[in-house]
PDB file of N, CA and C in Angstrom:
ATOM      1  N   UNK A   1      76.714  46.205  66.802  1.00  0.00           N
ATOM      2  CA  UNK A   1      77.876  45.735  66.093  1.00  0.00           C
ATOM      3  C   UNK A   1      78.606  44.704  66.929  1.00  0.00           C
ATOM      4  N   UNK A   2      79.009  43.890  66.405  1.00  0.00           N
ATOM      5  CA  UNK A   2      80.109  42.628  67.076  1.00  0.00           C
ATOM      6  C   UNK A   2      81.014  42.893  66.827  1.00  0.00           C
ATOM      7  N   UNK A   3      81.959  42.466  67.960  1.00  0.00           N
ATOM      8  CA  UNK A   3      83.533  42.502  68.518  1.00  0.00           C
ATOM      9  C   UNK A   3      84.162  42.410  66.896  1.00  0.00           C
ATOM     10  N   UNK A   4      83.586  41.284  66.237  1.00  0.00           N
ATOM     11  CA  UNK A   4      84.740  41.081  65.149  1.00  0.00           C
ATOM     12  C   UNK A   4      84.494  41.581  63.933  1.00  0.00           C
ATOM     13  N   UNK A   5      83.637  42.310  63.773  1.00  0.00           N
ATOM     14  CA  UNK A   5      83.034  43.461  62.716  1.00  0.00           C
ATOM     15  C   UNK A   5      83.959  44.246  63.060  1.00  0.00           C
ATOM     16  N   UNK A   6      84.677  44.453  64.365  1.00  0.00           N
ATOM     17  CA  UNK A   6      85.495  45.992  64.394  1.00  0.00           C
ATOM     18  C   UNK A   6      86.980  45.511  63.953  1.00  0.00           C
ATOM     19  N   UNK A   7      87.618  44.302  64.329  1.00  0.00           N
ATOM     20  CA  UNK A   7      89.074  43.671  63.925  1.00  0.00           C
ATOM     21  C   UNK A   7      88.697  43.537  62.589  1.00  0.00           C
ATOM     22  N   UNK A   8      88.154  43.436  61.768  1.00  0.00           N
ATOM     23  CA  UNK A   8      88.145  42.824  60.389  1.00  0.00           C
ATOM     24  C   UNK A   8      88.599  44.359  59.364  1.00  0.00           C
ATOM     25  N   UNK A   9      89.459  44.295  58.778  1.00  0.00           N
ATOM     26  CA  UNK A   9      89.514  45.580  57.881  1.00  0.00           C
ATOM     27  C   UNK A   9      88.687  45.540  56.928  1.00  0.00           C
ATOM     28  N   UNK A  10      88.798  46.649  56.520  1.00  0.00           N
ATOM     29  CA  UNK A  10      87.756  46.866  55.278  1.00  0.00           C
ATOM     30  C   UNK A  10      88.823  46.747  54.422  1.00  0.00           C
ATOM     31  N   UNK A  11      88.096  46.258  52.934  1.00  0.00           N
ATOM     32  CA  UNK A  11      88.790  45.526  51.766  1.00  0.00           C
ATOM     33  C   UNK A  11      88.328  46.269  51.096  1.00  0.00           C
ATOM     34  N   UNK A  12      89.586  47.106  50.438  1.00  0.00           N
ATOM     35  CA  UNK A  12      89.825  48.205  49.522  1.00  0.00           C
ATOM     36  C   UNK A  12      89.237  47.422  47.683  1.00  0.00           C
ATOM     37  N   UNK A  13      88.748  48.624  47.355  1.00  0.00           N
ATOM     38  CA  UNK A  13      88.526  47.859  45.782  1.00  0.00           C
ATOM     39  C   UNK A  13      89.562  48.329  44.791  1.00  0.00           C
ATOM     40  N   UNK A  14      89.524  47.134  43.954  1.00  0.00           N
ATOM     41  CA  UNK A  14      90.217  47.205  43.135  1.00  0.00           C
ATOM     42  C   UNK A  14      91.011  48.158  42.319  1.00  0.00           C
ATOM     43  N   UNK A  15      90.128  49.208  42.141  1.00  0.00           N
ATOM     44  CA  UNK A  15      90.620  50.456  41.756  1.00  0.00           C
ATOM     45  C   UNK A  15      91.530  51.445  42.853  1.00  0.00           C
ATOM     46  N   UNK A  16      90.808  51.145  43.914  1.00  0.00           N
ATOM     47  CA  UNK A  16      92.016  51.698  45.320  1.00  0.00           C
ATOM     48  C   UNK A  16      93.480  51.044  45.211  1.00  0.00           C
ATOM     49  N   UNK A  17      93.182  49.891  45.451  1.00  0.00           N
ATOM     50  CA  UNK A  17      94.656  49.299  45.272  1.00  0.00           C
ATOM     51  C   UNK A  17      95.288  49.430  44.086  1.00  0.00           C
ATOM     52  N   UNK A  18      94.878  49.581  42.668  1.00  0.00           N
ATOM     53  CA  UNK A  18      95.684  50.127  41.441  1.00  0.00           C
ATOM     54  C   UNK A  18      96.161  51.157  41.660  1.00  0.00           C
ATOM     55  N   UNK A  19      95.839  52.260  42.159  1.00  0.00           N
ATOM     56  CA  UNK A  19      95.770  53.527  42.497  1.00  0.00           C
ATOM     57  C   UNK A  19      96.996  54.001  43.025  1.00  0.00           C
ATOM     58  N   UNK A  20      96.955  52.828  44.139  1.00  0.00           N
ATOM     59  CA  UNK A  20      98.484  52.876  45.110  1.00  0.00           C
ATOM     60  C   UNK A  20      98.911  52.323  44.769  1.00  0.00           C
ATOM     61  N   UNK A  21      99.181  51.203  43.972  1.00  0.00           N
ATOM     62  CA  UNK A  21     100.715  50.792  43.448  1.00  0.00           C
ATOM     63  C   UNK A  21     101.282  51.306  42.027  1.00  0.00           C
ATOM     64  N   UNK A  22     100.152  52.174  41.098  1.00  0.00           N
ATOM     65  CA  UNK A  22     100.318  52.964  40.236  1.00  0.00           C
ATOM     66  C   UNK A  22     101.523  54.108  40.855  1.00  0.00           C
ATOM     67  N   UNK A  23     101.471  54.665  42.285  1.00  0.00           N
ATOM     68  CA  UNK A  23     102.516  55.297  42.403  1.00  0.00           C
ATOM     69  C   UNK A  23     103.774  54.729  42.526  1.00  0.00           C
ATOM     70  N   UNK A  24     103.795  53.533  42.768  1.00  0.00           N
ATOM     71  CA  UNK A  24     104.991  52.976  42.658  1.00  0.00           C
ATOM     72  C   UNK A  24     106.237  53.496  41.389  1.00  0.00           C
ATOM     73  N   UNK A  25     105.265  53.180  40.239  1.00  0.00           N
ATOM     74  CA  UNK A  25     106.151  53.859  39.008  1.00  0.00           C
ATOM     75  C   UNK A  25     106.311  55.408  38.995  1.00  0.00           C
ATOM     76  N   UNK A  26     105.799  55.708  39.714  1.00  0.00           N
ATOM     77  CA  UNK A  26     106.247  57.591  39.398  1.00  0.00           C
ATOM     78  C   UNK A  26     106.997  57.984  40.393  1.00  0.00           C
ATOM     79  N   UNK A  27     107.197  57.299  41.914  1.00  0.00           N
ATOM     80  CA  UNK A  27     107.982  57.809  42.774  1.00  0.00           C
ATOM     81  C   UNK A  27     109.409  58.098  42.320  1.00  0.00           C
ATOM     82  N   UNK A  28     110.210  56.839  41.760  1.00  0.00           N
ATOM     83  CA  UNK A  28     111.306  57.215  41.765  1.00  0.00           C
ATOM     84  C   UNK A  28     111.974  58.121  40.430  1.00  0.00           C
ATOM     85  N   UNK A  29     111.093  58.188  39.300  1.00  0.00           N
ATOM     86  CA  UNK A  29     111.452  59.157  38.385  1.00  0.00           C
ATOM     87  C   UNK A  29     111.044  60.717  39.010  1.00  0.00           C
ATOM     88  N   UNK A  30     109.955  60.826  39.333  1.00  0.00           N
ATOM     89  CA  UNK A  30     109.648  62.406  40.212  1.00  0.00           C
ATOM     90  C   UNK A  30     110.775  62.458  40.996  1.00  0.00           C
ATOM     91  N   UNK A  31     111.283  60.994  41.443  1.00  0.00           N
ATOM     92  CA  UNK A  31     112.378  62.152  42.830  1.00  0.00           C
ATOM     93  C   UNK A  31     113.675  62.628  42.425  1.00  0.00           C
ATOM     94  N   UNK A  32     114.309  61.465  41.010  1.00  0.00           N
ATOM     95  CA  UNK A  32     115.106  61.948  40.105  1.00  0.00           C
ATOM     96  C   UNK A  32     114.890  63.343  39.359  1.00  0.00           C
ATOM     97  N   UNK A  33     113.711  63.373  38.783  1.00  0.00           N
ATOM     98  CA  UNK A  33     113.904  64.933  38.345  1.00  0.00           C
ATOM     99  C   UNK A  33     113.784  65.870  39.051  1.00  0.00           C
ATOM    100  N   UNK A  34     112.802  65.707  40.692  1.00  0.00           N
ATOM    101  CA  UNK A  34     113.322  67.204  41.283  1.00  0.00           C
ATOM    102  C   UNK A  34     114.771  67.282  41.958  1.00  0.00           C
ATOM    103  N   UNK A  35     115.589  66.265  42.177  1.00  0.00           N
ATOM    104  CA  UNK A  35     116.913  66.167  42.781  1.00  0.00           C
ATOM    105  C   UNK A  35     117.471  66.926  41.216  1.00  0.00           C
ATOM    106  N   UNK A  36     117.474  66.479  40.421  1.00  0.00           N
ATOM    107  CA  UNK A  36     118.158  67.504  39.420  1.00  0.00           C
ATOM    108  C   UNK A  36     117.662  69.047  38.804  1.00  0.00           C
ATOM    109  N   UNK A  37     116.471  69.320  38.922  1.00  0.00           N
ATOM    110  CA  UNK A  37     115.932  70.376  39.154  1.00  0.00           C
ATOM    111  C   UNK A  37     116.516  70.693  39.624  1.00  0.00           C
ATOM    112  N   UNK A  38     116.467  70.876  41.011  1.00  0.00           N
ATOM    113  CA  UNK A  38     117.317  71.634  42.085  1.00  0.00           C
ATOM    114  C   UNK A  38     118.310  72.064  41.699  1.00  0.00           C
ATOM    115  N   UNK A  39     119.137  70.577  41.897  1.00  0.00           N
ATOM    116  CA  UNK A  39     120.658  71.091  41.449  1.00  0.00           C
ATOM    117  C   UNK A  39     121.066  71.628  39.999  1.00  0.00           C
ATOM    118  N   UNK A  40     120.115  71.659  39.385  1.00  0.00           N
ATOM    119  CA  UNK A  40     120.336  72.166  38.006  1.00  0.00           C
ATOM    120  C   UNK A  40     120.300  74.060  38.106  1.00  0.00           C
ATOM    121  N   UNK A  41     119.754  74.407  39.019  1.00  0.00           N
ATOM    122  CA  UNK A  41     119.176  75.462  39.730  1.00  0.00           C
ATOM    123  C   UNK A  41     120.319  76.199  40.231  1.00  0.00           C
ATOM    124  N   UNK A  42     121.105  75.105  41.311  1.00  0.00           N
ATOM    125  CA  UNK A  42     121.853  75.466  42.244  1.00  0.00           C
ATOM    126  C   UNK A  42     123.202  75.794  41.347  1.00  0.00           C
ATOM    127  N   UNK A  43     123.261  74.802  40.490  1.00  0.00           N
ATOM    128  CA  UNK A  43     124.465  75.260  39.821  1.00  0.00           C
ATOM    129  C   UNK A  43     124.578  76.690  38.943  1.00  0.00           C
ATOM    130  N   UNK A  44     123.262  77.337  38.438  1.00  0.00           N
ATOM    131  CA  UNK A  44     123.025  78.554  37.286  1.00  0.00           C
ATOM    132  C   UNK A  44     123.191  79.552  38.024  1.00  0.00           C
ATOM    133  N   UNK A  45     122.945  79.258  39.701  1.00  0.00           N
ATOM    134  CA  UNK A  45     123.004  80.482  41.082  1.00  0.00           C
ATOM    135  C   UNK A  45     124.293  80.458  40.849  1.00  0.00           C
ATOM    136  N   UNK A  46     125.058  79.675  41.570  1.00  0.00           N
ATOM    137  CA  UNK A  46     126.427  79.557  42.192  1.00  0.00           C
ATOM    138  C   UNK A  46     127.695  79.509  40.768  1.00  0.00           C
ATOM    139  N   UNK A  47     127.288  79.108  39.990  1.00  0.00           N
ATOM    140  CA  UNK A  47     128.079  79.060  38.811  1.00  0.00           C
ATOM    141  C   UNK A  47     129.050  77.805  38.898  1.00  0.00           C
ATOM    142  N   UNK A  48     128.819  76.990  39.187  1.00  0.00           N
ATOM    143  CA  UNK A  48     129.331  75.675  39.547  1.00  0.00           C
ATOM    144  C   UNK A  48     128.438  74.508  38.684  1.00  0.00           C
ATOM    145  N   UNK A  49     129.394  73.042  38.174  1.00  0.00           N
ATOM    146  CA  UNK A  49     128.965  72.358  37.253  1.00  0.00           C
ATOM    147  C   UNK A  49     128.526  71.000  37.314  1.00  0.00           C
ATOM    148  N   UNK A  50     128.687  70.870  39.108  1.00  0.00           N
ATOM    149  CA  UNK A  50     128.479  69.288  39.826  1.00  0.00           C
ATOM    150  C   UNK A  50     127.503  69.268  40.700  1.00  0.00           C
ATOM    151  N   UNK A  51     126.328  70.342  41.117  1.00  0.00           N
ATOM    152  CA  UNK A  51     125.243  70.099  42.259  1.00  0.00           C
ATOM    153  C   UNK A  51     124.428  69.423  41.446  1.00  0.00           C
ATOM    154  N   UNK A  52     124.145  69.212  40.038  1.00  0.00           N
ATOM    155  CA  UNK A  52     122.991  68.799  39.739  1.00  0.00           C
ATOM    156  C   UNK A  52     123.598  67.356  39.786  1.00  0.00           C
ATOM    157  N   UNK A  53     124.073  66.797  39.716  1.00  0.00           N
ATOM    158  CA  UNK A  53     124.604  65.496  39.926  1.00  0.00           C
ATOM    159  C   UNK A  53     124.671  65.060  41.400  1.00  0.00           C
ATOM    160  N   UNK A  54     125.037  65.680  42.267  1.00  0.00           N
ATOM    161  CA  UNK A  54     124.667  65.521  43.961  1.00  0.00           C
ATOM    162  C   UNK A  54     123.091  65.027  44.103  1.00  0.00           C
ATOM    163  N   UNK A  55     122.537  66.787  43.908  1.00  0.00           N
ATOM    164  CA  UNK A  55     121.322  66.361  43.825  1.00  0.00           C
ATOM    165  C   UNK A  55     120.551  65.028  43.011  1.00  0.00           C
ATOM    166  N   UNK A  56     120.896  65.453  42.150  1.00  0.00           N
ATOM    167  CA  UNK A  56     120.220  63.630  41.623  1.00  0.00           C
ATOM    168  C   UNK A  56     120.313  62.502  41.686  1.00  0.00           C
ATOM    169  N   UNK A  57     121.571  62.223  42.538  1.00  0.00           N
ATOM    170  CA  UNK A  57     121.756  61.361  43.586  1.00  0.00           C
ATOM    171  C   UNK A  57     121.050  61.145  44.094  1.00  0.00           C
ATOM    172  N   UNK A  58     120.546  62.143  45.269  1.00  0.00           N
ATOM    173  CA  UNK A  58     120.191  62.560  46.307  1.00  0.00           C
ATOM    174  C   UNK A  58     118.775  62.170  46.301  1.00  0.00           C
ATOM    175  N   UNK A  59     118.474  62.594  44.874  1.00  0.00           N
ATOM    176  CA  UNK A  59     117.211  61.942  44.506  1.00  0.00           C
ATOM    177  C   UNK A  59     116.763  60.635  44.398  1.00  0.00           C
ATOM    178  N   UNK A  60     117.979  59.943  44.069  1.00  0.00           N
ATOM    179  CA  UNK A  60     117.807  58.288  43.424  1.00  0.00           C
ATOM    180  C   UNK A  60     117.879  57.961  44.802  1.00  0.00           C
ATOM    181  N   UNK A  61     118.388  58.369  45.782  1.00  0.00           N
ATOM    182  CA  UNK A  61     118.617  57.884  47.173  1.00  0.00           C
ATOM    183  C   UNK A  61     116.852  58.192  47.924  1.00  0.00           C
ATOM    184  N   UNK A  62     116.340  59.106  47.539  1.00  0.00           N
ATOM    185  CA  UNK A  62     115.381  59.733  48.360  1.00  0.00           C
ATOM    186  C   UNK A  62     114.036  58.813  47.189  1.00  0.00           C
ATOM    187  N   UNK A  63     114.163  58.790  46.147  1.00  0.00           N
ATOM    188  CA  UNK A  63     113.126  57.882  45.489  1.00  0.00           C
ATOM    189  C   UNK A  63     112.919  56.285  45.745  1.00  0.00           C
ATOM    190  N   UNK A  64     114.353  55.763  46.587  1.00  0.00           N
ATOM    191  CA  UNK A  64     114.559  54.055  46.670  1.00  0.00           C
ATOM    192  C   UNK A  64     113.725  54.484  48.173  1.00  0.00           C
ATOM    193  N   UNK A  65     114.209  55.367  48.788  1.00  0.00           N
ATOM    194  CA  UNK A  65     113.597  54.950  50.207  1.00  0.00           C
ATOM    195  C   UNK A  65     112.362  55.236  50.297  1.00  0.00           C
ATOM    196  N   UNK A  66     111.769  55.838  49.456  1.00  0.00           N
ATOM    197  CA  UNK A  66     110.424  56.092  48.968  1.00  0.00           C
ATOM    198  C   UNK A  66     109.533  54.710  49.006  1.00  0.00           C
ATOM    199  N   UNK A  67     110.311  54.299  47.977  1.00  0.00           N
ATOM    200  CA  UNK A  67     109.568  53.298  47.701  1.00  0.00           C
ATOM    201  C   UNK A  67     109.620  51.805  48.770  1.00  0.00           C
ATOM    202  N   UNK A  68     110.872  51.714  49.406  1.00  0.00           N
ATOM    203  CA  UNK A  68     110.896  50.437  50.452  1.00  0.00           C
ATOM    204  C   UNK A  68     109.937  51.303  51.721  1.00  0.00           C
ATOM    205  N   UNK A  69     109.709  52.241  51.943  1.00  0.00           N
ATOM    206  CA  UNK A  69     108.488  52.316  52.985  1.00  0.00           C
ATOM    207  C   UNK A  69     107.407  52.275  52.043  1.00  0.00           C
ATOM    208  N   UNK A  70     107.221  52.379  50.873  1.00  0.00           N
ATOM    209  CA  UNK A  70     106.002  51.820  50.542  1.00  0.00           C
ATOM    210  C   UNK A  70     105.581  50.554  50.536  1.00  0.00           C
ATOM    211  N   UNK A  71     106.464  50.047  50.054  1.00  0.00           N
ATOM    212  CA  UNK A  71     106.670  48.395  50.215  1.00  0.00           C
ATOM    213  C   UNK A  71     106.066  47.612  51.320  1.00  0.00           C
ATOM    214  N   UNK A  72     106.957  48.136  52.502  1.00  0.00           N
ATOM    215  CA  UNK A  72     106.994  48.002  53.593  1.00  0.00           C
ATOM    216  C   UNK A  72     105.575  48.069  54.496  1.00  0.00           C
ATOM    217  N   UNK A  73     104.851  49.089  54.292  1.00  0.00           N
ATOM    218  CA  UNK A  73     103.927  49.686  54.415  1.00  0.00           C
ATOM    219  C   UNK A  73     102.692  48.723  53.626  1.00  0.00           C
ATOM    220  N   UNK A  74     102.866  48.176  52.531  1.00  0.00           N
ATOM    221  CA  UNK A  74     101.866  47.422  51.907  1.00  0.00           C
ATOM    222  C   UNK A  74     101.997  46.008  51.934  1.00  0.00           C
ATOM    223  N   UNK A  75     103.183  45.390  53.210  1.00  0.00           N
ATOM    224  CA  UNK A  75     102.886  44.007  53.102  1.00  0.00           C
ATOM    225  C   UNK A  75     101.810  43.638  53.792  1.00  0.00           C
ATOM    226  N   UNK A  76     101.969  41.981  53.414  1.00  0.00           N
ATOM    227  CA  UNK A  76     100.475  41.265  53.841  1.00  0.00           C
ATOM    228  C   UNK A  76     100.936  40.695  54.872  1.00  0.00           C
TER     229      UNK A  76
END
């Protein structure tokens, strides 16, 4: 094998790369509904009428950063 057979990446096919940016669209709705899950949860425990709204925050916060390290992670 030659030196530059080993620097050269291997080039994902087409269907790989759909694959991973297909999650793009589901990250941030999955993280919205388990942030309200939760707190939808937390509130039926505790008897209180505002965690599911924290949480789903919490979610929209935890689904954006989701996705800028994906981003991040997939530049060229």
């Amino acid at each position: 094998m030659q030196e530059d057979d080993l620097k050269k990446p291997k080039e994902k096919s087409i269907w790989v790369i759909a694959g991973e940016y297909s999650q793009v669209g589901m990250i941030l709705p999955a993280s919205v509904f388990v942030g309200y899950v939760i707190g939808y949860l937390l509130d039926k425990q505790f008897g209180t009428t505002y965690l599911y709204m924290v949480f789903m925050l919490l979610g929209i916060v935890a689904g954006f950063v989701s996705i800028f390290r994906f981003i991040k992670k997939h530049e060229d």
